[in-house]
C-alpha atoms as a PDB file:
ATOM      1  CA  UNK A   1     120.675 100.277 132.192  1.00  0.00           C
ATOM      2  CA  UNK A   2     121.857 103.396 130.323  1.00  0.00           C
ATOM      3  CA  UNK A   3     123.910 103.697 128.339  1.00  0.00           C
ATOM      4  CA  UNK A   4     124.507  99.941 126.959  1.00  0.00           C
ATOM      5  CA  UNK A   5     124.559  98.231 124.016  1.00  0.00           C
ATOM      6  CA  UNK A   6     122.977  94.821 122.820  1.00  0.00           C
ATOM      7  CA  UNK A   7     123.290  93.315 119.608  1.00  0.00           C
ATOM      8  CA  UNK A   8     120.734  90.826 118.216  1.00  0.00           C
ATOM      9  CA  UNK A   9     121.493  88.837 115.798  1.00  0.00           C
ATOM     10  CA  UNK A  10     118.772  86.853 113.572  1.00  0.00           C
ATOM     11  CA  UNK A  11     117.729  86.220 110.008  1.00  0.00           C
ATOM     12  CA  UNK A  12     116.330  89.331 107.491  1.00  0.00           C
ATOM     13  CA  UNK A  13     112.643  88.274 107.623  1.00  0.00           C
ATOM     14  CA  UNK A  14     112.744  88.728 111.390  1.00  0.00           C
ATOM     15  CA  UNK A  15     113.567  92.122 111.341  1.00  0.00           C
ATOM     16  CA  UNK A  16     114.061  94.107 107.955  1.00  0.00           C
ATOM     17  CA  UNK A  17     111.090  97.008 107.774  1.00  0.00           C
ATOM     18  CA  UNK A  18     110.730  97.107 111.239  1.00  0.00           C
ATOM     19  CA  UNK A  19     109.057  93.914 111.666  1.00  0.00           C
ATOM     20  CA  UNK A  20     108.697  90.792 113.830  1.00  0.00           C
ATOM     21  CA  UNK A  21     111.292  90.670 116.304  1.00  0.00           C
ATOM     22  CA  UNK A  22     112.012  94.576 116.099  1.00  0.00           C
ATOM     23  CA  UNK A  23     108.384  95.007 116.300  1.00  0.00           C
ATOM     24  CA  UNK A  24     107.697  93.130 119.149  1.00  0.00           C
ATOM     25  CA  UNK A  25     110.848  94.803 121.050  1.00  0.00           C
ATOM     26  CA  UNK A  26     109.185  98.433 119.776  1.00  0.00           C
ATOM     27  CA  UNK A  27     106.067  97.377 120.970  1.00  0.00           C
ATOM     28  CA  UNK A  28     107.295  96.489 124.326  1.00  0.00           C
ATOM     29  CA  UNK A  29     109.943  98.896 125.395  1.00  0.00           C
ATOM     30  CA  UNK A  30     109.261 101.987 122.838  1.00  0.00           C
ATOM     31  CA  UNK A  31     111.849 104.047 124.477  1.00  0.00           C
ATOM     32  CA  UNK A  32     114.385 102.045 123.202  1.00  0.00           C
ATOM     33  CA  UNK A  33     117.043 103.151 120.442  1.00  0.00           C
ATOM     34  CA  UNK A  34     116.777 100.596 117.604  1.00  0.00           C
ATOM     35  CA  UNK A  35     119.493 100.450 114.816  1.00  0.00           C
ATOM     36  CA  UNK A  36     118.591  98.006 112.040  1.00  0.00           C
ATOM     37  CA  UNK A  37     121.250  96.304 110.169  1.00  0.00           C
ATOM     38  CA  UNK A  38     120.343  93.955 107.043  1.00  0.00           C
ATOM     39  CA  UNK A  39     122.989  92.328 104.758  1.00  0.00           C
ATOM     40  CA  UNK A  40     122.330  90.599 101.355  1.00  0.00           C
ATOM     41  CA  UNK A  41     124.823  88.622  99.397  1.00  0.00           C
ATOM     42  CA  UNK A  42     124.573  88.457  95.681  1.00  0.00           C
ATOM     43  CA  UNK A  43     126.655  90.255  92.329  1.00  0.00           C
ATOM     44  CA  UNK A  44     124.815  93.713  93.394  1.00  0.00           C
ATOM     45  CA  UNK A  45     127.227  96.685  93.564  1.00  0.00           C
ATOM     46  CA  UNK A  46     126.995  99.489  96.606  1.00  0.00           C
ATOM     47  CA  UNK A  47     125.242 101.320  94.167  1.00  0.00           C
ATOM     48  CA  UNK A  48     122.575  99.510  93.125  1.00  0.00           C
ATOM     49  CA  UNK A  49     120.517  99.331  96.359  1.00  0.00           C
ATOM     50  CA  UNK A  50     117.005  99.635  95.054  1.00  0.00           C
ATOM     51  CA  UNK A  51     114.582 101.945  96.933  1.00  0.00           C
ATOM     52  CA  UNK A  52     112.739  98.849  98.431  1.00  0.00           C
ATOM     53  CA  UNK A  53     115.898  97.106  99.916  1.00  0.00           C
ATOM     54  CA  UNK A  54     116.969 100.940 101.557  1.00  0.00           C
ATOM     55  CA  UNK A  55     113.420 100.617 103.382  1.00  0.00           C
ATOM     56  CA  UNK A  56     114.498  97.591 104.762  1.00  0.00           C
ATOM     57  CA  UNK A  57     116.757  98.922 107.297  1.00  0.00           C
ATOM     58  CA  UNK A  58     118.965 101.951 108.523  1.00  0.00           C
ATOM     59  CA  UNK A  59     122.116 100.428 107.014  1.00  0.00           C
ATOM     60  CA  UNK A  60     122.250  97.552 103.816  1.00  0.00           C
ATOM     61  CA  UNK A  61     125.387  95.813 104.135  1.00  0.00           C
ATOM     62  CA  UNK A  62     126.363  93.787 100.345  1.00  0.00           C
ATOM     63  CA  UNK A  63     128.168  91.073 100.814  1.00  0.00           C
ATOM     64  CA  UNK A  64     129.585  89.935  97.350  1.00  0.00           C
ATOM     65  CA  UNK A  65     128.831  85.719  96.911  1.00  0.00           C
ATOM     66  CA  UNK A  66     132.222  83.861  96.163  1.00  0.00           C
END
């Protein structure tokens, strides 16, 4: 129904660039509003997103590795 939200949760090689589960969601219901979320852990600073990880998703979230 309108005007609700569902959150998916799975791992980055299921859905980063718009593939696998996102594309078979796409694929199925097109007139869906899809918001893609990635996260990466590692020393890398909010400003050193390289161009390829930014393609991955609409939002990179760094989580910094303890």
């Amino acid at each position: 129904p309108a005007g609700r939200l569902v959150v998916h949760y799975c791992g980055h090689f299921h859905s980063d660039f718009g593939l696998g589960t996102v594309k078979h969601l796409r694929r199925r219901q097109p007139w869906l509003k899809v918001g893609l979320v990635t996260t990466r852990s590692g020393a890398r600073s909010p400003q050193r997103i390289d161009s390829e990880l930014a393609r991955a998703a609409d939002y990179v979230w760094l989580v910094r590795e303890q």
